[in-house]
N, C-alpha and C. Protein backbone atom coordinates (compact mmCIF):
# COMPACT_ATOMS: atom_id res chain seq x y z
N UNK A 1 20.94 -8.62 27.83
CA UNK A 1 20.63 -8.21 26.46
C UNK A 1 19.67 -7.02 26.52
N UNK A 2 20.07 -5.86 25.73
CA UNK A 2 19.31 -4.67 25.66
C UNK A 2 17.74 -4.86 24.86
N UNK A 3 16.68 -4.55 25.37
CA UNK A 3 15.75 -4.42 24.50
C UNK A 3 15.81 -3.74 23.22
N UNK A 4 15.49 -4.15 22.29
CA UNK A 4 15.38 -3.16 20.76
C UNK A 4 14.20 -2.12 20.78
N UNK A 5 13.99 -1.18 20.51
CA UNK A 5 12.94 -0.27 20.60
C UNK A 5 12.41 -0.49 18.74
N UNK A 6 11.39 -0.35 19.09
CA UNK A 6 10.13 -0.31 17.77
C UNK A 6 9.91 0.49 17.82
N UNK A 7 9.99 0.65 16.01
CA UNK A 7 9.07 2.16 16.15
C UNK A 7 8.21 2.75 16.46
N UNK A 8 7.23 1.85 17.81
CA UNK A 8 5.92 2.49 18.37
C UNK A 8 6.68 3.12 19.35
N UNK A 9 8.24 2.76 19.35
CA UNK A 9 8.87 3.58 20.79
C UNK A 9 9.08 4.83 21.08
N UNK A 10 8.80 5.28 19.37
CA UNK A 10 9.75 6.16 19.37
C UNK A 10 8.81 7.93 19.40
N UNK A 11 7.51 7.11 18.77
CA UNK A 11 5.97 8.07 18.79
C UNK A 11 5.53 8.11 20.27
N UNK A 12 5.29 9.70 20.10
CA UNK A 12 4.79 10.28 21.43
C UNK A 12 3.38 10.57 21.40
N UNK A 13 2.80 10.51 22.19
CA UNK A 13 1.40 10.53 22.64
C UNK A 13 1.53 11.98 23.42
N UNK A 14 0.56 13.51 22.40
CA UNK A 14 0.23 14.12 22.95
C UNK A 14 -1.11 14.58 23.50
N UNK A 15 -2.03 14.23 24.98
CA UNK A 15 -2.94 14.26 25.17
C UNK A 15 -3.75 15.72 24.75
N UNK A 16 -5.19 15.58 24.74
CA UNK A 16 -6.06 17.17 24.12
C UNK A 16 -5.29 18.07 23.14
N UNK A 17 -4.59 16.91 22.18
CA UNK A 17 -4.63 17.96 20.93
C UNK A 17 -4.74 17.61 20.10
N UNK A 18 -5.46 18.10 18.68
CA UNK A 18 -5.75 20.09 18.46
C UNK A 18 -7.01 20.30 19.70
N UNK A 19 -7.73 18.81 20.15
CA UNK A 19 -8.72 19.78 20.86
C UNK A 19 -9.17 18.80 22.41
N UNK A 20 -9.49 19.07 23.20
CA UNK A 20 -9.90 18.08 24.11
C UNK A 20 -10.32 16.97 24.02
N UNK A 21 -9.69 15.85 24.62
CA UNK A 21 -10.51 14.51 24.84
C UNK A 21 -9.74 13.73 23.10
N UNK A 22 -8.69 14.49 22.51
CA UNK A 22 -7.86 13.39 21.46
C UNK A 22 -6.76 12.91 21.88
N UNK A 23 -5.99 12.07 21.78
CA UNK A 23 -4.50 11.52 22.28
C UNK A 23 -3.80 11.61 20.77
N UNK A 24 -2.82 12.87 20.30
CA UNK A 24 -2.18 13.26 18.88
C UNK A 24 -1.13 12.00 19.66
N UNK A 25 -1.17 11.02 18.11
CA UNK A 25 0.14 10.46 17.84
C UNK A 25 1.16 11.35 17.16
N UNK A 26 1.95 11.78 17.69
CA UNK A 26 3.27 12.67 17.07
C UNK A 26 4.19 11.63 17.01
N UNK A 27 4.22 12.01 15.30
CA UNK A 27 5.25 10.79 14.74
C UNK A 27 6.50 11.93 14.95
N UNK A 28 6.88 12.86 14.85
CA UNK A 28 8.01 14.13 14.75
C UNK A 28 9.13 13.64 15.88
N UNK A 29 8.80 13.05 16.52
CA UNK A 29 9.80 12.67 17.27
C UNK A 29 10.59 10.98 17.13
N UNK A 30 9.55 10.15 16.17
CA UNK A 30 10.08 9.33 15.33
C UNK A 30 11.28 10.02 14.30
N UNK A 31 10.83 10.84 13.71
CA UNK A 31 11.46 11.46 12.73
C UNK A 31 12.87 12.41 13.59
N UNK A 32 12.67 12.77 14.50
CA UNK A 32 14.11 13.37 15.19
C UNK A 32 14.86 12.52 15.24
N UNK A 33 14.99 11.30 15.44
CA UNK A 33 15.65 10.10 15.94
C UNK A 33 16.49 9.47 15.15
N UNK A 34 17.45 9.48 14.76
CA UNK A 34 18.26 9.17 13.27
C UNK A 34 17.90 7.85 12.88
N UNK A 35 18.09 6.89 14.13
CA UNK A 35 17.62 5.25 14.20
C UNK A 35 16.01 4.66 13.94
N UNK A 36 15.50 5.97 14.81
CA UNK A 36 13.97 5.36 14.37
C UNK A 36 13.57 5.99 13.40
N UNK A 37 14.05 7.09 12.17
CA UNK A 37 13.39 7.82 11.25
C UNK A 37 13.85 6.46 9.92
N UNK A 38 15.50 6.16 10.26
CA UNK A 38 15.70 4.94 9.13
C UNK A 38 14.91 3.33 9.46
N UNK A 39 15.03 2.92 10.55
CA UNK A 39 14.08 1.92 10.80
C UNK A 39 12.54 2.25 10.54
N UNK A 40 12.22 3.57 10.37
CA UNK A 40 10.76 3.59 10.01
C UNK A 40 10.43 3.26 8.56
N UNK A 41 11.35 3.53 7.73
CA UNK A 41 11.55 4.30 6.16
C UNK A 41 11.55 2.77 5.93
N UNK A 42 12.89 2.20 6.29
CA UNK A 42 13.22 0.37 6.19
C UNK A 42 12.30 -0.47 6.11
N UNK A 43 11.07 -0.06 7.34
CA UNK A 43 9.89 -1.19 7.35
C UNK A 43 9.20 -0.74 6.49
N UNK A 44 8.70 0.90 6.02
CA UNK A 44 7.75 0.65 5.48
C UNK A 44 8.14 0.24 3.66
N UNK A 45 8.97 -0.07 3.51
CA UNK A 45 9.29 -0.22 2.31
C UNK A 45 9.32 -1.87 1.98
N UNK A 46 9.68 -2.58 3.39
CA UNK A 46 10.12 -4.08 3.13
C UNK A 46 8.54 -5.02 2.55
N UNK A 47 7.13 -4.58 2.75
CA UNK A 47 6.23 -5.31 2.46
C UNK A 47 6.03 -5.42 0.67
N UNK A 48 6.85 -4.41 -0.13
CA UNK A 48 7.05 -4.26 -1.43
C UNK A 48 8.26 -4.61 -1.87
N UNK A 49 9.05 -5.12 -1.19
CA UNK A 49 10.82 -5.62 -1.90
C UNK A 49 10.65 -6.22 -2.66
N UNK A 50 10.92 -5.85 -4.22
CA UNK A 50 11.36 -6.75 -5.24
C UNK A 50 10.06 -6.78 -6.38
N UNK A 51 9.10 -5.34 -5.95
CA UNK A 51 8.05 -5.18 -6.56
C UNK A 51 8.31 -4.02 -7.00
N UNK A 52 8.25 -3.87 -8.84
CA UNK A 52 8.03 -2.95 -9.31
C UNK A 52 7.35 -1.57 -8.60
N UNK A 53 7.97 -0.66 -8.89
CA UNK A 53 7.35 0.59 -8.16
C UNK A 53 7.99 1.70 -9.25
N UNK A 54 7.04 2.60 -9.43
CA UNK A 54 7.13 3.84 -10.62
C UNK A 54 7.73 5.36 -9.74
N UNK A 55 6.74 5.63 -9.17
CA UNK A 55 6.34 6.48 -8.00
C UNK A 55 6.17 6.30 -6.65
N UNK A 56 6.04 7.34 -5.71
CA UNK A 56 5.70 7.28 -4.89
C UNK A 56 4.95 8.18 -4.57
N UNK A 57 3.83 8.35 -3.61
CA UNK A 57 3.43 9.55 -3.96
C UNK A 57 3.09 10.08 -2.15
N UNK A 58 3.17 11.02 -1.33
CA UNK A 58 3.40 11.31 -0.34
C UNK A 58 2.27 11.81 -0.04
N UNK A 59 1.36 11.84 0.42
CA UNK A 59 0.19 12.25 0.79
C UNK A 59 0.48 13.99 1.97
N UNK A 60 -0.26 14.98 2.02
CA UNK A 60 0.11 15.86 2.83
C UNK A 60 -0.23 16.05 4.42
N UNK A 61 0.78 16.19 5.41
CA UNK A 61 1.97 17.07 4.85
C UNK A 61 2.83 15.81 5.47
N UNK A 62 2.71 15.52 6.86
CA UNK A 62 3.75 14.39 6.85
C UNK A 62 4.38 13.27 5.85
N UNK A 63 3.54 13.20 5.09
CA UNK A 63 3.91 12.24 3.77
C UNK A 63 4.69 12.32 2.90
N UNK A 64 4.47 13.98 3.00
CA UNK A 64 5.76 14.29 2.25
C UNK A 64 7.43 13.85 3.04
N UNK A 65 7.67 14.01 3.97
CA UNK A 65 8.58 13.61 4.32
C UNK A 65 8.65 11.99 4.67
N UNK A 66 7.85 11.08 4.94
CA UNK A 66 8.16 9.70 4.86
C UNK A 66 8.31 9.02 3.35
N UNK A 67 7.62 9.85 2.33
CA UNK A 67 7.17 9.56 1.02
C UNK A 67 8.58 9.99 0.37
N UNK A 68 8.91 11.32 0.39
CA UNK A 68 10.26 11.37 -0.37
C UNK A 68 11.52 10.89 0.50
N UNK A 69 11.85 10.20 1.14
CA UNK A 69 13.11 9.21 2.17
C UNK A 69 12.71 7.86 1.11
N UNK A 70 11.37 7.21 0.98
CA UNK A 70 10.84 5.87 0.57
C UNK A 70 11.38 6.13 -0.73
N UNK A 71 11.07 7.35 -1.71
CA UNK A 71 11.00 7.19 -2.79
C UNK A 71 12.63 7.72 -3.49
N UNK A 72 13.26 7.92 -2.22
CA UNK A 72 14.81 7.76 -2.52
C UNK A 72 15.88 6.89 -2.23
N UNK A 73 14.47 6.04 -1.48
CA UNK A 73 15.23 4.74 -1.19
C UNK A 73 15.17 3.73 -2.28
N UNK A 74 14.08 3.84 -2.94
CA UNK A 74 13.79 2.68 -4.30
C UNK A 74 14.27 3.37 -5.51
N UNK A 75 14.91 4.71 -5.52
CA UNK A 75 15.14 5.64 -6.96
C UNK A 75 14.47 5.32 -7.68
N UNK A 76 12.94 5.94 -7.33
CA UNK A 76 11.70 6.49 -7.95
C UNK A 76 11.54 8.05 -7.57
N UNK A 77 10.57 8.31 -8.65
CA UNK A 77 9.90 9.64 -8.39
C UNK A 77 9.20 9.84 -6.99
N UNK A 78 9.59 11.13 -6.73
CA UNK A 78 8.27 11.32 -5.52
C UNK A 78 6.93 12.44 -6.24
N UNK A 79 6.07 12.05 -5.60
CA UNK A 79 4.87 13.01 -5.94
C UNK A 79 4.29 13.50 -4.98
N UNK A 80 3.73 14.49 -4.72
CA UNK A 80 3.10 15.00 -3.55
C UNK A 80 1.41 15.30 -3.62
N UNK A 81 0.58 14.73 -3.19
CA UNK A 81 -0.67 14.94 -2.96
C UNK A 81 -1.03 16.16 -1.79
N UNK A 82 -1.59 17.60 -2.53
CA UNK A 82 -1.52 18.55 -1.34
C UNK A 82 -2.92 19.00 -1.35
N UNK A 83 -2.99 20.03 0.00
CA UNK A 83 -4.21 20.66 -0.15
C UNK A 83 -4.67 21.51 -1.30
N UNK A 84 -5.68 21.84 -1.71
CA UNK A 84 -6.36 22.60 -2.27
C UNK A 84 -5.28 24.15 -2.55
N UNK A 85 -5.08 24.34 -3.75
CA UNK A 85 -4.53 25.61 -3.74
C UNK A 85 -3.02 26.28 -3.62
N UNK A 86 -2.54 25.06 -3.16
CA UNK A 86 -1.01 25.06 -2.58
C UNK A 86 -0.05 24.56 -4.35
N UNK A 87 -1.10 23.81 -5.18
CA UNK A 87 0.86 23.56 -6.33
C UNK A 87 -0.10 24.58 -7.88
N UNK A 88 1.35 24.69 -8.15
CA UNK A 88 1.43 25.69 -9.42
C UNK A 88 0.95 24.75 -10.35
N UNK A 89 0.18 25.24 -11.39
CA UNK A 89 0.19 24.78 -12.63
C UNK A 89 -1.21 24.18 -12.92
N UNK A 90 -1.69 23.27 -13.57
CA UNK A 90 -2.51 22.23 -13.81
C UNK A 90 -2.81 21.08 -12.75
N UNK A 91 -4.11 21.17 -12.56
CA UNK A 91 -4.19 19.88 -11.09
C UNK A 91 -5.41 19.14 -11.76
N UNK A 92 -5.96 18.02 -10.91
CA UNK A 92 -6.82 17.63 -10.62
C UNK A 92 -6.97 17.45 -9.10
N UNK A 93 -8.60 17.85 -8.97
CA UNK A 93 -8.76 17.31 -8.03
C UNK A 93 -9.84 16.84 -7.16
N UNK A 94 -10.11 16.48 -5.69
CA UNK A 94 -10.43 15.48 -5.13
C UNK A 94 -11.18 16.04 -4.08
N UNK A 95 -12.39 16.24 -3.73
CA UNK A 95 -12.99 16.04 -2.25
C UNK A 95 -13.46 15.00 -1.92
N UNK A 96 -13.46 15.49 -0.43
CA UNK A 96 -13.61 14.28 0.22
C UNK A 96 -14.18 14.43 2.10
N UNK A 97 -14.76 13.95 2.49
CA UNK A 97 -15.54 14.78 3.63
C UNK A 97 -13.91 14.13 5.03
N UNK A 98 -14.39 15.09 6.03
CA UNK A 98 -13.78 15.13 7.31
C UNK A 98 -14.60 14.75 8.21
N UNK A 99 -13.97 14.65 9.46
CA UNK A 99 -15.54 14.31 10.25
C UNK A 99 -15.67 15.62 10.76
N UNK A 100 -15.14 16.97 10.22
CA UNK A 100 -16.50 17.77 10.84
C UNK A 100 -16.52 18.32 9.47
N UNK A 101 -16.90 18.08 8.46
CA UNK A 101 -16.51 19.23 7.10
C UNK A 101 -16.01 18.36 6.04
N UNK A 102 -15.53 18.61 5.16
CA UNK A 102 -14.81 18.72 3.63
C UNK A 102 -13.41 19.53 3.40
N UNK A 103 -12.89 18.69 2.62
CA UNK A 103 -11.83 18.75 2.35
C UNK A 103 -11.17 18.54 0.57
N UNK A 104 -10.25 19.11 -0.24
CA UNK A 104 -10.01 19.03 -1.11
C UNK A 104 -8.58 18.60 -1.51
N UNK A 105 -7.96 17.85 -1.84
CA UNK A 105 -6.55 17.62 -2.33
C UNK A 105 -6.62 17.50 -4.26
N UNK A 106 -5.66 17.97 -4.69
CA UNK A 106 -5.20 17.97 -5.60
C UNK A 106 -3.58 17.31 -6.07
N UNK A 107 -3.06 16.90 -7.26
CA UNK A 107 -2.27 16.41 -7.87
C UNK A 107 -2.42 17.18 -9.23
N UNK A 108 -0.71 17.36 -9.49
CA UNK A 108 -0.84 17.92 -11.05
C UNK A 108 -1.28 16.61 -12.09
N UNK A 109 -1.68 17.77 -12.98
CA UNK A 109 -1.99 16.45 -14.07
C UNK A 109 -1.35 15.95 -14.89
N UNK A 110 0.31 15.83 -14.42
CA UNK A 110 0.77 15.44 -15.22
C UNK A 110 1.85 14.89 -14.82
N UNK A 111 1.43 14.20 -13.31
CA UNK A 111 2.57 13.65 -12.29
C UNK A 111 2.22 12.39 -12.37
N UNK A 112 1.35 11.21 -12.77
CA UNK A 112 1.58 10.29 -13.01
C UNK A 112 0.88 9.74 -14.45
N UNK A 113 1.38 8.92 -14.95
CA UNK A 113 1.59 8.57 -16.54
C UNK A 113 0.45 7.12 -15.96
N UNK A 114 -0.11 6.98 -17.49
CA UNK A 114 -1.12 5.48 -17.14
C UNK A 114 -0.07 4.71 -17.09
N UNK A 115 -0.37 3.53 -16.52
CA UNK A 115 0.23 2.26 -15.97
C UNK A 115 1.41 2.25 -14.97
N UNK A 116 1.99 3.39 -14.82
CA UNK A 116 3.17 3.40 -13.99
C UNK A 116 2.08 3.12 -12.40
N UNK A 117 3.12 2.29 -11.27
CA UNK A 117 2.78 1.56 -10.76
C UNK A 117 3.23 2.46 -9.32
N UNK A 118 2.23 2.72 -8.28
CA UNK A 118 2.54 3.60 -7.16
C UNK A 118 2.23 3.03 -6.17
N UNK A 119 2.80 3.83 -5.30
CA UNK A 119 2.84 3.42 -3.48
C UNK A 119 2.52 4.47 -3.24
N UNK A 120 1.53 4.37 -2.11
CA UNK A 120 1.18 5.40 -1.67
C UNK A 120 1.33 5.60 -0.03
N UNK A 121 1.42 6.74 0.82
CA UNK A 121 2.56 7.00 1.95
C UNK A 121 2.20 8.16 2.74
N UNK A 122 2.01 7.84 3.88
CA UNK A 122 1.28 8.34 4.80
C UNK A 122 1.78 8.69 6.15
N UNK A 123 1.81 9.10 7.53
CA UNK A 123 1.97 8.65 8.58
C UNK A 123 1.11 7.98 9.48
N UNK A 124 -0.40 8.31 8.97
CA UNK A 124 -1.08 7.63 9.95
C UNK A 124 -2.33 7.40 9.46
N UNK A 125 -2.98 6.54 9.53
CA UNK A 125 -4.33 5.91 8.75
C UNK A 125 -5.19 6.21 9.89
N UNK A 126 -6.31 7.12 9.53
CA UNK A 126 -7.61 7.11 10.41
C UNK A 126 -8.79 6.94 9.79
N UNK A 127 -9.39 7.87 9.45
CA UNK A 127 -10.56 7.20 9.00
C UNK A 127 -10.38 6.68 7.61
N UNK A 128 -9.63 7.43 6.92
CA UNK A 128 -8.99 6.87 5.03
C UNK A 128 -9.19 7.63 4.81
N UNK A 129 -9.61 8.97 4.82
CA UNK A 129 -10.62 9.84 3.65
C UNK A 129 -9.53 10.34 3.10
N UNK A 130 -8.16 10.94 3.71
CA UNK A 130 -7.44 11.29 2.77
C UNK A 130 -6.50 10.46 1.70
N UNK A 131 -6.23 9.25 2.25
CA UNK A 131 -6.32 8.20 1.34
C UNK A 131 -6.72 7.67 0.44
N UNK A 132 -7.74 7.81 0.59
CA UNK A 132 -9.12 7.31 -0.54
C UNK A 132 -9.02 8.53 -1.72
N UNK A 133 -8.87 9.89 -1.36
CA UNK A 133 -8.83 10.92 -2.09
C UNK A 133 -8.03 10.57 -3.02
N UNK A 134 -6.11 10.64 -2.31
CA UNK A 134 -5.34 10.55 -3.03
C UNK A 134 -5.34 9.41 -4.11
N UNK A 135 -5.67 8.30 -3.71
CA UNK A 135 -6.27 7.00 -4.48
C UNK A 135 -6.74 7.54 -5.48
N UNK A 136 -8.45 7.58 -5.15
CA UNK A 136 -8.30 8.15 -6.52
C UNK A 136 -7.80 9.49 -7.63
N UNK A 137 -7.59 10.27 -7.08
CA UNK A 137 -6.33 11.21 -7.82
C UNK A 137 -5.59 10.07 -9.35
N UNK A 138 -4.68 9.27 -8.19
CA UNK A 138 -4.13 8.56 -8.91
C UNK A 138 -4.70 7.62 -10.17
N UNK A 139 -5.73 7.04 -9.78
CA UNK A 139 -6.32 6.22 -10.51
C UNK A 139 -7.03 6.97 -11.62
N UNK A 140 -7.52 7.84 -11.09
CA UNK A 140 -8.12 8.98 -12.42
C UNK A 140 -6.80 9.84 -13.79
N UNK A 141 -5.44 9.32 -12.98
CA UNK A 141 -4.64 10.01 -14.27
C UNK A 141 -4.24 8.45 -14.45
N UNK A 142 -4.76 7.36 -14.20
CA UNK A 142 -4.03 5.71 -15.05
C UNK A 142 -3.35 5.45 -14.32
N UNK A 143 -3.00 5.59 -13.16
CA UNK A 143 -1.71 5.26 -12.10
C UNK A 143 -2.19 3.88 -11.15
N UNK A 144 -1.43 2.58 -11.18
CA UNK A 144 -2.04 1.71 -10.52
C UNK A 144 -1.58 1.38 -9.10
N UNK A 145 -2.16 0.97 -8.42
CA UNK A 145 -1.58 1.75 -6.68
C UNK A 145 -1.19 0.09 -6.97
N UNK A 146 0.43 0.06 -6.24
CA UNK A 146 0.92 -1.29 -5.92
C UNK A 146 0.31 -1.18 -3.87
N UNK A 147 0.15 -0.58 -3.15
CA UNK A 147 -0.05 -0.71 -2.20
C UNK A 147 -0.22 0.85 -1.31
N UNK A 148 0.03 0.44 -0.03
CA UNK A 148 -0.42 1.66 0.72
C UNK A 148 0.49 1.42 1.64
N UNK A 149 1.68 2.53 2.69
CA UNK A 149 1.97 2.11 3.79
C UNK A 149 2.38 3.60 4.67
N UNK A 150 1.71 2.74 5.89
CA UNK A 150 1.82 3.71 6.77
C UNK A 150 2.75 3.67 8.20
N UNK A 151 2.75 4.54 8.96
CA UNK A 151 3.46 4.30 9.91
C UNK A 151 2.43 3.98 11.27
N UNK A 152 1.49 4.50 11.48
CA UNK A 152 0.28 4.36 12.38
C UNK A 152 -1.14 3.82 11.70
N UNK A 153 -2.04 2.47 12.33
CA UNK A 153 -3.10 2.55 12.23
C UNK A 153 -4.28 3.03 12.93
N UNK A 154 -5.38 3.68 12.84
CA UNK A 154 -6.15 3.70 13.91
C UNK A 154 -6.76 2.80 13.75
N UNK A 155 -7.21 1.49 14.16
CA UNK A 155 -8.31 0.72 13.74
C UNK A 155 -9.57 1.05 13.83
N UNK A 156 -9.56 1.55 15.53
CA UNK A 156 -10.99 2.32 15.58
C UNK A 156 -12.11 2.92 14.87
N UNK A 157 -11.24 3.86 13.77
CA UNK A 157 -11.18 4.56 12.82
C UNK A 157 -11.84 4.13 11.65
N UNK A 158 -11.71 2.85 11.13
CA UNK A 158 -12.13 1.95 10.03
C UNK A 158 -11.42 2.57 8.74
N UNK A 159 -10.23 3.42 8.86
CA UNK A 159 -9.42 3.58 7.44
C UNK A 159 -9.16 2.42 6.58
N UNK A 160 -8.47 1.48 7.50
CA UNK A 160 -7.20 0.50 7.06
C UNK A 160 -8.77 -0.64 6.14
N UNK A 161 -9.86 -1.02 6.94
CA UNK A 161 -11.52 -1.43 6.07
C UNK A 161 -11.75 -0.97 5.18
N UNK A 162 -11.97 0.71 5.03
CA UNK A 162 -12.29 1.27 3.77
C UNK A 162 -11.13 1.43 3.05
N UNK A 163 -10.11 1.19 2.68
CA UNK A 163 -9.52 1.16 2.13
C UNK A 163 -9.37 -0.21 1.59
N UNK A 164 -9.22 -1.33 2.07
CA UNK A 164 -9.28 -2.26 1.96
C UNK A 164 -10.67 -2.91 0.85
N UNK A 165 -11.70 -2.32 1.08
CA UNK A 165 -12.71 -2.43 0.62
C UNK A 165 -12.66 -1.78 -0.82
N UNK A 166 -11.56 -0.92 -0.75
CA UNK A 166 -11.35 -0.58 -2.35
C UNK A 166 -10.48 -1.51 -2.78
N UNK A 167 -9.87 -2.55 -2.46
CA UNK A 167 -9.06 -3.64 -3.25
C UNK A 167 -7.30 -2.91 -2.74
N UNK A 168 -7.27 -2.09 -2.01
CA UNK A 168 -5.70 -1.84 -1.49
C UNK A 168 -5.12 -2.69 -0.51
N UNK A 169 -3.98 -3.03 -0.70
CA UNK A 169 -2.92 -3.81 -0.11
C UNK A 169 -2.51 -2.65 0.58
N UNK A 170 -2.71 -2.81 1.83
CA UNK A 170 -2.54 -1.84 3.46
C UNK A 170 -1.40 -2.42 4.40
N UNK A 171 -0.79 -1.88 4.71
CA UNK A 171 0.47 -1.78 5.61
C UNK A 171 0.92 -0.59 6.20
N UNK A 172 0.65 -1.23 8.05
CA UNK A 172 1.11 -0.27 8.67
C UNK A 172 2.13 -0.58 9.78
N UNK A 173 3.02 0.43 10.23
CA UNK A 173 4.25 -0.32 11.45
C UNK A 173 3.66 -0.87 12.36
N UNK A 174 2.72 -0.09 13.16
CA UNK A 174 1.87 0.34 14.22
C UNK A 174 0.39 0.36 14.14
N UNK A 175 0.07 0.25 15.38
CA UNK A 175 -1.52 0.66 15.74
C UNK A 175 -1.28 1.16 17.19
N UNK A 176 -2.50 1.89 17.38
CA UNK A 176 -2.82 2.38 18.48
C UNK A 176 -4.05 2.24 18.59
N UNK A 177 -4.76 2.18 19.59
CA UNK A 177 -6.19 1.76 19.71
C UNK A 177 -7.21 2.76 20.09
N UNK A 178 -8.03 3.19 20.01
CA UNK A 178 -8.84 4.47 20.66
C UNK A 178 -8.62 5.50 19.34
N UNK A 179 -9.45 6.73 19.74
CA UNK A 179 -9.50 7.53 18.16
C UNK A 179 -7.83 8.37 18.38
């Protein structure tokens, strides 16, 4: 009997990058994989089956692509949470620190309606901060987060805690251990 590969099989570990002494989880080669890009999409959707969902909203930039596959899998809206400066029109928005610096994301203001009910979609949870941003984004235009899911946790990291600590229902495929 053949082993089944998981989708931790399918993420590559690239050592010293962007800078010395990090191990980059590259999900991109999850995503080349026809089998592991739909088995990724599949799981992260199954911890919400049969739960109302409005939106989705894709956090940037990988998110965008796990976020709009999810949110065409449930025929919902997708929304995109981006950097600073990048969407046309009317935004709100969000800082939020990095660990070396600050950072800003924005959402238009007029991408989610009060009470409609969102998921929010990621590839990889580290410390939360961009999470937490997009969170509240959402919550500041009435949008109520049904959950969070990702494809990687760092635990190390304490995202998947602080997030948690805001009252979010967290789901991820994976972990990896170390930063």
């Amino acid at each position: 009997m053949r082993n089944q590969k998981t989708v931790k099989d399918y993420i590559r570990t690239i050592a010293d990058f962007p800078q010395e002494g990090i191990l980059f989880r590259d999900v991109t080669s999850l995503f080349a994989d026809a089998r592991g890009f739909r088995m990724a999409v599949d799981q992260m959707l199954h911890p919400w089956a049969g739960q109302p969902i409005d939106k989705v909203v894709g956090l940037e930039a990988r998110g965008f692509i796990l976020g709009g596959a999810v949110a065409h899998q449930l025929s919902v809206g997708f929304v995109p949470v981006r950097k600073k400066g990048k969407l046309p029109g009317t935004v709100i928005s969000e800082d939020y620190r990095l660990e070396y610096g600050e950072a800003v994301v924005e959402i238009h203001d007029d991408a989610i309606k009060a009470g409609e009910r969102v998921l929010v979609v990621d590839d990889l949870l580290a410390t939360g901060g961009t999470a937490e941003a997009g969170i509240r984004l959402i919550e500041r235009l009435g949008g109520e987060i049904t959950g969070c899911a990702f494809i990687i946790d760092l635990p190390d990291l304490g995202g998947r805690k602080r997030l948690e600590a805001m009252g979010m229902d967290v789901h991820a495929l994976c972990a990896f251990e170390g930063a």
